[in-house]
Protein backbone atom coordinates (compact mmCIF):
# COMPACT_ATOMS: atom_id res chain seq x y z
CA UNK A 1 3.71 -156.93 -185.98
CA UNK A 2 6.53 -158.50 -187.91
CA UNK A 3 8.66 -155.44 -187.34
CA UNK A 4 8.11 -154.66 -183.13
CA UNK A 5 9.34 -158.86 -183.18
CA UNK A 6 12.48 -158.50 -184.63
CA UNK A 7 14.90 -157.58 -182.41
CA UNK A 8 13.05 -160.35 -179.71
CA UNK A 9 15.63 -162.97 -180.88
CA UNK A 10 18.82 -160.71 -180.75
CA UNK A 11 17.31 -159.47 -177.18
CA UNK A 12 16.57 -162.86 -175.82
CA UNK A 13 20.23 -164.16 -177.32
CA UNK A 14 21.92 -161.18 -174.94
CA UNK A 15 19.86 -162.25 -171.78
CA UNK A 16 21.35 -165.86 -172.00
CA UNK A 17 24.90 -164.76 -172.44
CA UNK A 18 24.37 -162.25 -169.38
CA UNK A 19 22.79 -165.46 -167.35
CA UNK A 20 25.43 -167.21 -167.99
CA UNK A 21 28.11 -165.10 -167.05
CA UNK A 22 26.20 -164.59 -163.51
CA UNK A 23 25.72 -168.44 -163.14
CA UNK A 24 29.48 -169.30 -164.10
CA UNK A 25 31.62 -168.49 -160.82
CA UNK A 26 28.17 -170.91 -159.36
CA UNK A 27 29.02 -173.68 -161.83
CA UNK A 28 32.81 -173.50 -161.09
CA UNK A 29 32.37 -173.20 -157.69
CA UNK A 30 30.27 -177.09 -157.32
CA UNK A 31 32.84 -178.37 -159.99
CA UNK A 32 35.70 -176.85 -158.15
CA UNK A 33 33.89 -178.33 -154.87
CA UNK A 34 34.14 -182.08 -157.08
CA UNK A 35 38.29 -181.76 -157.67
CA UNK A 36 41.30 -182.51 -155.99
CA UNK A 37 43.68 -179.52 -155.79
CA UNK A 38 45.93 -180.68 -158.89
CA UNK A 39 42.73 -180.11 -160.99
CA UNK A 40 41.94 -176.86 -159.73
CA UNK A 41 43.36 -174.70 -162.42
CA UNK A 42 43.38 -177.36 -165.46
CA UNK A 43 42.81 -175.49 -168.37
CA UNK A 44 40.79 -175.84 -170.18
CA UNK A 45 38.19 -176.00 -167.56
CA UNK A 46 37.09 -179.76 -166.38
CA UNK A 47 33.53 -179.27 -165.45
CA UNK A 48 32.95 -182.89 -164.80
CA UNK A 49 36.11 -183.86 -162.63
CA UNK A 50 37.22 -187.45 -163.42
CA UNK A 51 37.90 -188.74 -160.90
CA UNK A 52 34.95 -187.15 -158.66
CA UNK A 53 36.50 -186.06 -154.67
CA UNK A 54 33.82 -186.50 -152.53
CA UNK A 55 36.15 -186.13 -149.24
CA UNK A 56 36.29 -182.36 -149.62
CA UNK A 57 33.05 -182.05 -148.10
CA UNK A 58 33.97 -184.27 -145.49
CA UNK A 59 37.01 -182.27 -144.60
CA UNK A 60 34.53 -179.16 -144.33
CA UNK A 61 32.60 -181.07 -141.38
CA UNK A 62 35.27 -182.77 -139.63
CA UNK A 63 38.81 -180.74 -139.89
CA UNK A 64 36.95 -177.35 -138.21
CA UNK A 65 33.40 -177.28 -136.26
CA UNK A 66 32.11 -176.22 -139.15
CA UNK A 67 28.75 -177.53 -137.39
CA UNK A 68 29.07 -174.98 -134.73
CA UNK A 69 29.58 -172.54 -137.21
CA UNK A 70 26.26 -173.32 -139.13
CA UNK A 71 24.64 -173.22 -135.73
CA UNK A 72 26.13 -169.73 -134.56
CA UNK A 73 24.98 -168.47 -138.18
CA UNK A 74 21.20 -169.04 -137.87
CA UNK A 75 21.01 -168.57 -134.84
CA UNK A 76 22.54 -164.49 -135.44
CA UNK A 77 20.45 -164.29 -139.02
CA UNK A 78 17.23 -165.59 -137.36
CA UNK A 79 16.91 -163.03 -134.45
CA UNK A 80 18.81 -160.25 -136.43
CA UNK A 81 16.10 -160.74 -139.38
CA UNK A 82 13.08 -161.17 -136.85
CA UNK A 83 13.99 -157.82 -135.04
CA UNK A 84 14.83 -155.88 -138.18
CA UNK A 85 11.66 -156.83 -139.46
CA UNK A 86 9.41 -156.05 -137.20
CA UNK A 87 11.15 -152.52 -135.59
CA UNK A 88 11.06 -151.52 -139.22
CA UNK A 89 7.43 -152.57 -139.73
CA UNK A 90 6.87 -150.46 -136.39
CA UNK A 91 8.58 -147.61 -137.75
CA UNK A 92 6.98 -147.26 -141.05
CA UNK A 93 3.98 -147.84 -139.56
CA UNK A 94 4.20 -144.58 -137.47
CA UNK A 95 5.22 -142.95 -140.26
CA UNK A 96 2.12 -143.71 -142.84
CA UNK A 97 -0.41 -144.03 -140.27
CA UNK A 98 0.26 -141.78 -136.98
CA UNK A 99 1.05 -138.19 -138.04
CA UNK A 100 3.28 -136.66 -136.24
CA UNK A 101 5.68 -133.04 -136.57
CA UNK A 102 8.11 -133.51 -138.87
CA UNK A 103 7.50 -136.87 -140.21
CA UNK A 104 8.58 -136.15 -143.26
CA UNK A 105 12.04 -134.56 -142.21
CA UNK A 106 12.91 -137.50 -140.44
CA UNK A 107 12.12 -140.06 -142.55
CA UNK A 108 14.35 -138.04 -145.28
CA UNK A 109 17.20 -138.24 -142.67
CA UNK A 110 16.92 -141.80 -142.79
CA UNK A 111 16.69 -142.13 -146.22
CA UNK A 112 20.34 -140.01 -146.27
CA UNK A 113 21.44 -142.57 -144.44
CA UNK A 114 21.34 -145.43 -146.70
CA UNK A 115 24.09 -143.18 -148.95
CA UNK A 116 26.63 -143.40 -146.19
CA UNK A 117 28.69 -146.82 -146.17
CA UNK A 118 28.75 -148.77 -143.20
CA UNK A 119 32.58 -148.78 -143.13
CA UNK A 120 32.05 -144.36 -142.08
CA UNK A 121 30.27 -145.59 -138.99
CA UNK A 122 32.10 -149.07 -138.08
CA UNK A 123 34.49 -147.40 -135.49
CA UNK A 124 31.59 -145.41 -133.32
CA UNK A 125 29.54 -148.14 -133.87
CA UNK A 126 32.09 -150.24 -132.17
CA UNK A 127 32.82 -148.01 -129.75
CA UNK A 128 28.96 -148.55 -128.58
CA UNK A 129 29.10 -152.01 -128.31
CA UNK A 130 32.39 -151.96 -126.13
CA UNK A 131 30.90 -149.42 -124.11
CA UNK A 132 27.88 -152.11 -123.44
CA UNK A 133 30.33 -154.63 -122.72
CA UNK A 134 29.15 -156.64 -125.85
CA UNK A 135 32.13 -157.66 -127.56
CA UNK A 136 32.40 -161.44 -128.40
CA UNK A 137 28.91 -161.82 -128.18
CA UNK A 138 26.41 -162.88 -130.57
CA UNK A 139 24.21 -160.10 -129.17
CA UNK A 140 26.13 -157.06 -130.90
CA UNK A 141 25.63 -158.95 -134.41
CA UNK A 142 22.13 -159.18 -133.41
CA UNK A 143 22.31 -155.13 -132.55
CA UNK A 144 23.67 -153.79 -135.39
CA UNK A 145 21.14 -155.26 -137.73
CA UNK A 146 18.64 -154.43 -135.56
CA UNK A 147 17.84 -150.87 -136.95
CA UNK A 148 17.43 -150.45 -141.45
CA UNK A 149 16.46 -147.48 -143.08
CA UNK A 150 15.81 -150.00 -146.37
CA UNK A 151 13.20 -152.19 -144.23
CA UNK A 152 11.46 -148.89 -142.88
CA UNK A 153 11.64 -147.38 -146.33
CA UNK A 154 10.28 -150.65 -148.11
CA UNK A 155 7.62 -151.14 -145.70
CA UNK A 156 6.33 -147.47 -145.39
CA UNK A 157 6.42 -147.58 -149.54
CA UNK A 158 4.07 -150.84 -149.08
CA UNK A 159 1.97 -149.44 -146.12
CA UNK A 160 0.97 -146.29 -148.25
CA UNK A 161 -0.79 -148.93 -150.88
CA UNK A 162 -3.22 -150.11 -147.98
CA UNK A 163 -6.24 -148.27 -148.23
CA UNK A 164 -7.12 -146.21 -145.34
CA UNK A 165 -10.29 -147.00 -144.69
CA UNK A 166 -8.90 -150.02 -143.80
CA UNK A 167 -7.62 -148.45 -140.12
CA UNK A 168 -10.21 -145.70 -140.02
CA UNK A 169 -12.70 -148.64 -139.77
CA UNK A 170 -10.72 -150.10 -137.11
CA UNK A 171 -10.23 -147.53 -135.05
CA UNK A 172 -13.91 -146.56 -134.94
CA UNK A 173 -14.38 -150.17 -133.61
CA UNK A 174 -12.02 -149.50 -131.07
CA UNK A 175 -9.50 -150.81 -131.76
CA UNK A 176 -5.88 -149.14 -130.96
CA UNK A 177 -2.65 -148.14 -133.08
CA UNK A 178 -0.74 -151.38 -131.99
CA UNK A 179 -4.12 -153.81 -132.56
CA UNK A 180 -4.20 -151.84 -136.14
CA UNK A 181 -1.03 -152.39 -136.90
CA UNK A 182 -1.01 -155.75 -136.02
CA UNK A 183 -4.30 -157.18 -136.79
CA UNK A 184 -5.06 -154.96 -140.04
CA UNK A 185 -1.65 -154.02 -141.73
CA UNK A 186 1.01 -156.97 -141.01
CA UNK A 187 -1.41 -159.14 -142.84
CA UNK A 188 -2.03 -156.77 -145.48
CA UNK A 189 1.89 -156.37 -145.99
CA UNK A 190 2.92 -160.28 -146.49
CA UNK A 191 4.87 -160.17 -149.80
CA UNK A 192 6.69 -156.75 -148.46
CA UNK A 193 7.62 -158.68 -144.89
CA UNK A 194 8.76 -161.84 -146.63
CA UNK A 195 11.31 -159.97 -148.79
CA UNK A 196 12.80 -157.75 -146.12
CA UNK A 197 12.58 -160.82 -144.61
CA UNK A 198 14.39 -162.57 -147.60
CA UNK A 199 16.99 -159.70 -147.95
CA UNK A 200 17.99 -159.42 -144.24
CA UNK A 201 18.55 -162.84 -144.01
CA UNK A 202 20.97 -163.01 -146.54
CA UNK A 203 22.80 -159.81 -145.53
CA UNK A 204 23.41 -161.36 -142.12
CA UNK A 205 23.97 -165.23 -143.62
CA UNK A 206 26.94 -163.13 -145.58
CA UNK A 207 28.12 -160.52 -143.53
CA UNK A 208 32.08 -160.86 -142.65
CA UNK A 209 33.66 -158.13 -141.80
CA UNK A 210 30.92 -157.48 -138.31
CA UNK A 211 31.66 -161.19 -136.99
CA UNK A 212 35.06 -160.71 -137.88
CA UNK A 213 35.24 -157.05 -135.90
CA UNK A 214 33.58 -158.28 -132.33
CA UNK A 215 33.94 -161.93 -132.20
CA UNK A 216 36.93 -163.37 -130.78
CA UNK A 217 36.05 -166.68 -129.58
CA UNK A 218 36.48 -169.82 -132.11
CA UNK A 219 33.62 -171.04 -130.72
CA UNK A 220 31.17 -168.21 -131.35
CA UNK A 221 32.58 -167.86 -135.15
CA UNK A 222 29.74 -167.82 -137.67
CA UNK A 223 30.11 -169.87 -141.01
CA UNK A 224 31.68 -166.54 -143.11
CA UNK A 225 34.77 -166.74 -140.60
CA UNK A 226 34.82 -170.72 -140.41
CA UNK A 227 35.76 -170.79 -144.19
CA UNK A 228 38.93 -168.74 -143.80
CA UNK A 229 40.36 -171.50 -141.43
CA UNK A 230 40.83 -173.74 -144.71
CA UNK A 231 43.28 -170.41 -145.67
CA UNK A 232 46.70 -170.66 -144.31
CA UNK A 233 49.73 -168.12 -145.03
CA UNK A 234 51.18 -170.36 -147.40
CA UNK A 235 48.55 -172.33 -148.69
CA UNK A 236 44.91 -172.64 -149.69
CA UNK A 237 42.40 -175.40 -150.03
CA UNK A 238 40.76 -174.00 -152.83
CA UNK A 239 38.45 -177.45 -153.14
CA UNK A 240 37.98 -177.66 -149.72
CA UNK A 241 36.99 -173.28 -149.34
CA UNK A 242 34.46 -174.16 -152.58
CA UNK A 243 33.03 -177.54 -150.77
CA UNK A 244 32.21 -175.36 -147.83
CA UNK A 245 30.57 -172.52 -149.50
CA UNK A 246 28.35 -174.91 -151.65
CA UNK A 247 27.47 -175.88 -148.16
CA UNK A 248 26.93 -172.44 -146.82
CA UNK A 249 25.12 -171.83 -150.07
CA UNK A 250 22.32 -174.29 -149.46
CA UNK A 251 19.70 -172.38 -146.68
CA UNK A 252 20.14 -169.05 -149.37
CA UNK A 253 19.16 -170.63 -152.09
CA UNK A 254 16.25 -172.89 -150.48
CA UNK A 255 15.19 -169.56 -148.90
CA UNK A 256 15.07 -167.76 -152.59
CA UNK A 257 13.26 -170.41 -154.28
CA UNK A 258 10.41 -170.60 -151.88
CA UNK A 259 10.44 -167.08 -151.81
CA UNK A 260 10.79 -165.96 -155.06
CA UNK A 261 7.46 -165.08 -155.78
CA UNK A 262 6.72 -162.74 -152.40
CA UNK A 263 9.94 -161.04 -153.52
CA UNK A 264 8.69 -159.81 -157.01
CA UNK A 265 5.14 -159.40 -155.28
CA UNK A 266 6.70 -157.02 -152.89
CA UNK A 267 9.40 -155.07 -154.83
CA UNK A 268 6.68 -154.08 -157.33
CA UNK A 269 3.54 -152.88 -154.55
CA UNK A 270 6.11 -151.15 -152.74
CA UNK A 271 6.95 -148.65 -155.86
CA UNK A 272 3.14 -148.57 -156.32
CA UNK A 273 2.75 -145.41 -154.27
CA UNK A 274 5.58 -142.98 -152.89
């Protein structure tokens, strides 16, 4: 017993030093958020700025619409994440419970696409939208989130834990594929919908380079593009950048720690059965 303990204290000594080096750039980010530019790069590090600059956060809300910007955000991650989740709940739906002709071919071509990068398929993808006459719109955000082979692949993994008999039993009631589906599996599937549901949101919260390809309005701007307005050619407000980002920070990180139990819950049943 003695032996199988004793390398518990070396292990657990590693997986502090590897937490802290992920919560670090965190740490210096609020303390950077506390400074005033001349103790930005003080070395060593001041973690607790004396004095404390509160007015960096109020730059963030009044020097840009950073409000707007907030606004624009959710609004894009909420309908993006609501129509991700439920086409791909749709989709792997069809594929665990309606058999069909080469199911199995097609949902192997959609697991090949998660190997190509987004940045292969940003030009045709533009192309698309232009040709819809969506540019500067929220609406082609919205669209290109719309379709994830990870959310059909995630939920299909989860849907192939819910025993059959489950449907079988409600189709001999009478009841159809879409009053199945929604009635017997969605509620069956909580911890899997909550973190595609979790992931999505945070892809869109942080995506960049999309708002940064088809918006052109200041006024549509999401938060990810408000923050480089604190950037100028010759200068950057490093406190001001790390004030706003703390700020951006906050709906993630309320998100993950309500969450953070459906997302263990649903990465582990959805590698149950493959």
């Amino acid at each position: 017993m003695v032996k199988s303990r004793k390398w518990d204290i070396p292990f657990y000594l590693f997986m502090c030093l590897i937490s802290l080096t992920m919560v670090f750039p965190f740490l210096w980010m609020l303390s950077t958020s506390l400074k005033y530019d001349t103790q930005v790069f003080t070395v060593p590090i001041e973690w607790i700025p004396d004095p404390v600059n509160l007015s960096n956060y109020a730059k963030v809300w009044t020097e840009e619409p950073f409000l707007q910007y907030y606004m624009n955000t959710i609004k894009v991650a909420v309908f993006a994440t609501a129509g991700q989740v439920l086409i791909s709940a749709m989709a792997a739906y069809a594929f665990v419970a309606i058999p069909f002709k080469g199911s199995r071919f097609l949902f192997g071509l959609y697991l090949a696409t998660m190997m190509v990068p987004w940045h292969t398929i940003m030009i045709p993808q533009y192309q698309i939208i232009s040709a819809m006459g969506l540019t500067d719109t929220h609406i082609a955000l919205i669209f290109g989130q719309l379709a994830s082979a990870f959310g059909i692949f995630l939920l299909r993994q989860f849907f192939l834990t819910i025993p059959r008999e489950l449907m079988e039993a409600a189709r001999i009631d009478g009841a159809g594929e879409f009053r199945t589906f929604w009635a017997i599996v969605l509620p069956q599937a909580k911890p899997a919908l909550s973190t595609l549901i979790i992931f999505t949101f945070v892809q869109v919260w942080n995506d960049y380079t999309a708002p940064l390809i088809y918006l052109n309005s200041r006024e549509k701007y999401t938060i990810q593009l408000g923050l480089s307005f604190f950037q100028t050619e010759h200068t950057m407000q490093y406190t001001v950048i790390m004030a706003g980002t703390v700020c951006a920070l906050i709906p993630i990180l309320l998100i993950y720690l309500i969450f953070e139990k459906q997302i263990t819950n649903g990465m582990v049943h959805s590698g149950l059965k493959g």
